[in-house]
Protein backbone atom coordinates (compact mmCIF):
# COMPACT_ATOMS: atom_id res chain seq x y z
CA UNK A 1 121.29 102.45 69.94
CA UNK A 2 119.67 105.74 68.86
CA UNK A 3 120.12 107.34 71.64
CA UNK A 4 117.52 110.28 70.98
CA UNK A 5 115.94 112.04 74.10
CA UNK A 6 112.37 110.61 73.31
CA UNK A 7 110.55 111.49 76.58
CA UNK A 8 110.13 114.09 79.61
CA UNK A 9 109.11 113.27 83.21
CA UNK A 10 108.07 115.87 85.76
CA UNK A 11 107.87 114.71 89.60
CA UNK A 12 105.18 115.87 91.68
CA UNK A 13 104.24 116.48 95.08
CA UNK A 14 100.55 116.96 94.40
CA UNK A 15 99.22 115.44 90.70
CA UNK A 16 96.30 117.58 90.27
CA UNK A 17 97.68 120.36 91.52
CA UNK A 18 100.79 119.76 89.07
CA UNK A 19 98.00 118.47 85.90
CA UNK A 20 96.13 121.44 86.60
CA UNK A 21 99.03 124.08 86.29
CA UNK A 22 100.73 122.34 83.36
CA UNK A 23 97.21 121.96 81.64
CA UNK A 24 95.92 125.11 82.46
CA UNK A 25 99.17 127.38 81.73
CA UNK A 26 101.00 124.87 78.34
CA UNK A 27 97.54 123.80 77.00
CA UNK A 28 99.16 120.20 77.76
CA UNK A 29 96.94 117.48 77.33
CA UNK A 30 97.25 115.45 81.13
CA UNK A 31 95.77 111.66 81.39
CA UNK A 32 96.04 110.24 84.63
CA UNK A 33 96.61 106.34 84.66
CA UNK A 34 96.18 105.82 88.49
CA UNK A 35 96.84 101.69 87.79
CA UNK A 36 100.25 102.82 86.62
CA UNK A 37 100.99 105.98 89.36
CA UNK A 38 101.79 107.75 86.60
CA UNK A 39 100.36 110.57 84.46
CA UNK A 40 100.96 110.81 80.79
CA UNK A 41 101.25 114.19 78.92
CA UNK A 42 100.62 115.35 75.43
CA UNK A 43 102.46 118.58 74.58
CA UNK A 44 101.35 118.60 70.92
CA UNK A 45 98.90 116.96 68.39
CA UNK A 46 99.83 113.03 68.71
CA UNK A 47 98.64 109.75 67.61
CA UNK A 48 98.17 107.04 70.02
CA UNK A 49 100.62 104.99 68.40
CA UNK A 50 102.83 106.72 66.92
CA UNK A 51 103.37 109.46 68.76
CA UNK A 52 104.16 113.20 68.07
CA UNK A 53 102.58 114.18 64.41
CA UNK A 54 104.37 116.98 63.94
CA UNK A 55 108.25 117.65 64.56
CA UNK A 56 109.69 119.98 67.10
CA UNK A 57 108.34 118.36 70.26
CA UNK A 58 108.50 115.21 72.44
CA UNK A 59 105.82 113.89 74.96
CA UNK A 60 106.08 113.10 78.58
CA UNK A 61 104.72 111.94 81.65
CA UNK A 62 104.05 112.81 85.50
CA UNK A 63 104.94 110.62 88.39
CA UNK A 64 105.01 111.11 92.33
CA UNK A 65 107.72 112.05 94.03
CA UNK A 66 109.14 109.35 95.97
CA UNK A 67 112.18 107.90 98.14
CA UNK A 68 112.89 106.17 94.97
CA UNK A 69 112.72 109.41 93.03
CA UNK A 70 113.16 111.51 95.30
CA UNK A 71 114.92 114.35 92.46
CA UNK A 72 113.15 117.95 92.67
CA UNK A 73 113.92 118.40 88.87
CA UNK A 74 112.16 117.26 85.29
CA UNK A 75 114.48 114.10 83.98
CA UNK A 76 114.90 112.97 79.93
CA UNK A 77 113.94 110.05 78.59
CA UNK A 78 116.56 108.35 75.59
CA UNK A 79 115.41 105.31 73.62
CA UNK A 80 118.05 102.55 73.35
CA UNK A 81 117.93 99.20 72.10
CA UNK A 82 117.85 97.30 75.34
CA UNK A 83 117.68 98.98 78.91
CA UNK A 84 120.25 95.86 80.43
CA UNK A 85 122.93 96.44 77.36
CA UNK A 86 122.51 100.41 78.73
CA UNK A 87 122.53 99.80 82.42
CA UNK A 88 125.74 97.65 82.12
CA UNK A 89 127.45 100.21 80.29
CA UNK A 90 126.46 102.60 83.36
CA UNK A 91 127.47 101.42 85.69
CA UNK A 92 131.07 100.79 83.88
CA UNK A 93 130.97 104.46 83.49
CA UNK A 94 130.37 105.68 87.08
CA UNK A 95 126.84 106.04 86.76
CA UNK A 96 124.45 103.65 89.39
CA UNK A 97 121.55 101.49 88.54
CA UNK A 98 118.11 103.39 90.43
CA UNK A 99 115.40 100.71 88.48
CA UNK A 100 116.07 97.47 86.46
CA UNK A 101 114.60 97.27 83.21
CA UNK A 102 110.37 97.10 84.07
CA UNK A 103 107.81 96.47 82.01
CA UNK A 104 105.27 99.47 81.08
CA UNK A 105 102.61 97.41 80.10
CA UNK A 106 102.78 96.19 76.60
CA UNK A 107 104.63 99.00 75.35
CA UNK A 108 107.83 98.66 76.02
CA UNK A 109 110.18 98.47 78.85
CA UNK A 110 111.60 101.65 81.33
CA UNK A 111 115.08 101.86 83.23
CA UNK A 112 116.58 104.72 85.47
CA UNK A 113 120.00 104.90 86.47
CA UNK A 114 121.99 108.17 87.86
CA UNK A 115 124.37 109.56 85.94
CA UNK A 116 127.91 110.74 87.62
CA UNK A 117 126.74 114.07 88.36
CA UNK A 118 123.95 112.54 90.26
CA UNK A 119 120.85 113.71 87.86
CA UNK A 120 118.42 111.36 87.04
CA UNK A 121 117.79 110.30 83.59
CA UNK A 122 115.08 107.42 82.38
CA UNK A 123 115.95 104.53 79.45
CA UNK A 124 113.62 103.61 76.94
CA UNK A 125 113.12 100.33 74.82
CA UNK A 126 110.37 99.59 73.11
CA UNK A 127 108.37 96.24 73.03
């Protein structure tokens, strides 16, 4: 497990009103991916693949807020080896399971779980 925080999300209420300030006042780079209800965010030079081309920075996404995620604050992202091995040891720790693992198209795979103070945080594996 690396364990690194890879990965930002920011809920919104409105997503061009949130695209808009983030682009307009950070300089972020916003894509919307309406097949995916999500919004992905470039906060520094990046390759498509690989990511971040420079170190000091991590990339993010956007999503609406939702009864699922209902949370009024930004959550991390950490990369781990497999999202079930993580959500297992969650739950035996207090935390509770929010999402399964899901596939995010044919990247990689996405979990969220709630940690014992109750804040949100999202899992990582790649495909």
């Amino acid at each position: 497990m690396t364990g690194k925080v890879v990965h930002f999300e920011i809920p919104f209420d409105d997503g061009d009103r949130a695209r808009k300030f983030y682009g307009e006042t950070f300089g972020w780079q916003v894509t919307p991916m309406p097949e995916m209800g999500y919004t992905m965010v470039m906060t520094g030079p990046s390759d498509p693949e690989m990511g971040p081309t420079e170190p000091g920075f991590i990339n993010g996404g956007m999503f609406e807020r939702s009864e699922q995620f209902p949370g009024k604050a930004p959550n991390i992202v950490i990369d781990v080896p497999s999202v079930d091995e993580v959500l297992r040891k969650v739950e035996a720790a207090g935390g509770k399971t929010v999402t399964e693992k899901m596939p995010v198209g044919d990247m990689g795979f996405a979990g969220y779980f709630t940690d014992t103070e109750g804040n949100l945080i999202g899992l990582w594996e790649t495909a």
